[in-house]
Protein backbone atom coordinates (compact mmCIF):
# COMPACT_ATOMS: atom_id res chain seq x y z
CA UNK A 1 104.22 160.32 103.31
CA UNK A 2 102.02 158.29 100.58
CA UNK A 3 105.57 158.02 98.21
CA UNK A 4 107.61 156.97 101.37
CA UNK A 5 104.72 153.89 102.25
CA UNK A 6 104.95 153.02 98.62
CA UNK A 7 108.56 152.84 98.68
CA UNK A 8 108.25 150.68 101.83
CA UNK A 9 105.55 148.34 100.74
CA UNK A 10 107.56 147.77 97.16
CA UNK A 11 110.83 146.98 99.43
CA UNK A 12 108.59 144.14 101.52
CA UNK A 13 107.27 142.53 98.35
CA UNK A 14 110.75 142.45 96.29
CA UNK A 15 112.14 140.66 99.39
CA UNK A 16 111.24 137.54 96.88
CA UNK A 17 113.91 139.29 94.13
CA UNK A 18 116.80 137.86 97.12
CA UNK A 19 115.51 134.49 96.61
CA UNK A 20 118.76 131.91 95.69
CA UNK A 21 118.50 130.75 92.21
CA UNK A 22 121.19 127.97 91.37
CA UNK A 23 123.07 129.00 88.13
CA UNK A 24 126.14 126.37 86.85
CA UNK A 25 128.62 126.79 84.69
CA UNK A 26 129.29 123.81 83.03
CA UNK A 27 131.89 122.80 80.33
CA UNK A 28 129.68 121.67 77.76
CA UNK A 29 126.47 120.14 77.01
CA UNK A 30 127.43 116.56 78.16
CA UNK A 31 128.27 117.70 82.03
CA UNK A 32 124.82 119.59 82.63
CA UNK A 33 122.76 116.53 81.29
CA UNK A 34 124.71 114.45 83.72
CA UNK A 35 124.33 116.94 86.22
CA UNK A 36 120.86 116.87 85.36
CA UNK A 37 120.40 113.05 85.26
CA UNK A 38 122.44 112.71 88.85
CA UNK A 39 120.37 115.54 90.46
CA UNK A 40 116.98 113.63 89.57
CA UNK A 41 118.61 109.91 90.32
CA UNK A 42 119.57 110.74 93.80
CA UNK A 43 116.83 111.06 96.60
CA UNK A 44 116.49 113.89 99.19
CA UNK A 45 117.50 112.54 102.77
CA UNK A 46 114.86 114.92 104.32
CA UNK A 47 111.93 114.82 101.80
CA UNK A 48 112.41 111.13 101.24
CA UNK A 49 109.84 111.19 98.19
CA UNK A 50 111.43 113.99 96.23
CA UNK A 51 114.90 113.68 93.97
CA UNK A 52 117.47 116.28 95.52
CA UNK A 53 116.42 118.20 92.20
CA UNK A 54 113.18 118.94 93.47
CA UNK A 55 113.79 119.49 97.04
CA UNK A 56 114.09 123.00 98.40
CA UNK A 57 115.32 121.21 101.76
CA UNK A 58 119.36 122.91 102.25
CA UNK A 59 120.39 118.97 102.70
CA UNK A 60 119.28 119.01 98.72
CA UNK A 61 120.53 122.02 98.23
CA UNK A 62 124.33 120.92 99.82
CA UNK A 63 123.80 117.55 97.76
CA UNK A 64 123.60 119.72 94.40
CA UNK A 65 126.66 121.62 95.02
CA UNK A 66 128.41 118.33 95.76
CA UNK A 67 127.44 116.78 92.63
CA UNK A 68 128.37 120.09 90.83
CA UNK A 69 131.75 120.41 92.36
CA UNK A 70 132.84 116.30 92.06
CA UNK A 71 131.51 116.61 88.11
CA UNK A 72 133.71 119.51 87.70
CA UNK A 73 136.63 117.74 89.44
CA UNK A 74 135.93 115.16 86.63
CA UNK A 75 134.36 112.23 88.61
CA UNK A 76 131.78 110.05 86.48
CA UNK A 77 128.05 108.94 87.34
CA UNK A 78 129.30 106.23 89.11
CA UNK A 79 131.65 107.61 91.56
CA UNK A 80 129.08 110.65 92.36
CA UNK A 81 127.01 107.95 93.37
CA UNK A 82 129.09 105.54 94.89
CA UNK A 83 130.25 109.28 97.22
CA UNK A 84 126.76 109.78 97.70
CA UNK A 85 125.86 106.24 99.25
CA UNK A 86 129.19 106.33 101.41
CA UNK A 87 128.54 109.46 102.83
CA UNK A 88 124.18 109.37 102.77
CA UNK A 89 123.70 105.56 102.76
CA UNK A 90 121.90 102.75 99.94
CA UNK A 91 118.44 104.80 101.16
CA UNK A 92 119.81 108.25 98.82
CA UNK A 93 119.59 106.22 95.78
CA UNK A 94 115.72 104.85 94.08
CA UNK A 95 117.01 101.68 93.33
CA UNK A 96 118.99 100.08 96.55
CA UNK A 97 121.08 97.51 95.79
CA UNK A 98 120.47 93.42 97.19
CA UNK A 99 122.27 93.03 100.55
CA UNK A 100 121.83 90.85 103.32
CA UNK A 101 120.52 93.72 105.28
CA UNK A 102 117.72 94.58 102.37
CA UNK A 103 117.67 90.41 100.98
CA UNK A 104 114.23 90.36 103.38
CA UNK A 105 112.67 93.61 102.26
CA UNK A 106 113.60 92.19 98.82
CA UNK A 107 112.47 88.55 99.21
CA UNK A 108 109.58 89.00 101.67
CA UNK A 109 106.54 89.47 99.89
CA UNK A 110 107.42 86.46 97.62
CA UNK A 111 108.10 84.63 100.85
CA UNK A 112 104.71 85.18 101.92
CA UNK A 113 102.81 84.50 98.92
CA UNK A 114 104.51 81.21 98.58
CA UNK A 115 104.01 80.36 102.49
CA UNK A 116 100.18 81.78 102.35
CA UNK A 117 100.09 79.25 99.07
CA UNK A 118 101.64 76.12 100.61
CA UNK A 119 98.69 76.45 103.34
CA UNK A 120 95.65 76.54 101.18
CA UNK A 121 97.05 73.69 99.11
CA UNK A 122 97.58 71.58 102.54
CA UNK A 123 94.29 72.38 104.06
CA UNK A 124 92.39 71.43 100.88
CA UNK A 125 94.29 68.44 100.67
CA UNK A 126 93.54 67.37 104.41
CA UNK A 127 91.18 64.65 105.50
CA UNK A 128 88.18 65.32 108.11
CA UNK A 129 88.80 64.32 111.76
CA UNK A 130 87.40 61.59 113.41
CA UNK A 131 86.06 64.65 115.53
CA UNK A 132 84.77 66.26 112.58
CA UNK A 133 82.77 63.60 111.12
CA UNK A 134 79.27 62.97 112.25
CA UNK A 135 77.95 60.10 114.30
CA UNK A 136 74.72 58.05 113.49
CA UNK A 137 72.59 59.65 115.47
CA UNK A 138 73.59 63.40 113.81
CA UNK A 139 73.23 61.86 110.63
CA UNK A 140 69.80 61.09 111.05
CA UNK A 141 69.05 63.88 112.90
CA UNK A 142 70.69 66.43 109.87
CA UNK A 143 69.02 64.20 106.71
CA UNK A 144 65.41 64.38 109.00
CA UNK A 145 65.99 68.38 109.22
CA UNK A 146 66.97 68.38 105.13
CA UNK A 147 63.89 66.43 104.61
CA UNK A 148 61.67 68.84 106.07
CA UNK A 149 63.22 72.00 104.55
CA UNK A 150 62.55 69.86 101.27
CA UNK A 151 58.86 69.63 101.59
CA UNK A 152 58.67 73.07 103.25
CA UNK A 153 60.20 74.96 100.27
């Protein structure tokens, strides 16, 4: 009974051992560093912060295989990526290219810098209203109350 528990317990906790570990074949040295390089370049749809080298998501996992199967076919960098964006969008890649779509995602925080800028300068540079100044009578009033805090202090 105890050997037949072991034997059960040592089945449950080698369940790990079945665990998918990706192993390529490549063709030579070149083809796994640009496997390598492409893998890390490209970012996981689902994780959204992690390369689809990092991911464990099966999206990732599918976008490997791709990537491994086009760089056997004997696509370069550029085409994997260009069949990547086509299929995934400008969002799979870290560095999104300038559209008119992105130009304001691009071009915005300049934008507002400038605007946020040209404000300050114009309110600095703005005379007082006749609203703002003070009349005679405040005048006096203000210099009588500066007086006393004069002598007071």
């Amino acid at each position: 009974m105890k050997q037949l528990l072991m034997l059960l317990a040592g089945l449950l906790f080698s369940l790990n051992a079945l665990a998918a570990i990706e192993t390529w074949q490549f063709d030579s040295a070149v083809q796994e560093q640009q496997y390598r390089e492409l893998t890390a370049s490209l970012r996981c749809p689902k994780c959204q912060n992690n390369s689809i080298a990092d991911s464990n998501a099966m999206i990732a996992a599918d976008m490997r295989l791709k990537v491994y199967q086009l760089l056997k076919q004997g696509q370069d960098k550029h085409q994997i990526t260009q069949y990547m964006i086509d299929r995934y969008g400008n969002f799979v890649t870290y560095q999104p290219p300038v559209t008119p779509s992105t130009l304001i995602l691009w071009a915005g925080p300049l934008l507002f810098i400038i605007a946020g800028a040209l404000v300050i300068f114009l309110r600095s540079r703005r005379q007082p209203d006749a609203d703002e100044q003070l009349n005679a009578g405040d005048q006096q009033r203000l210099d009588a109350l500066l007086k006393d805090h004069r002598k007071s202090s």
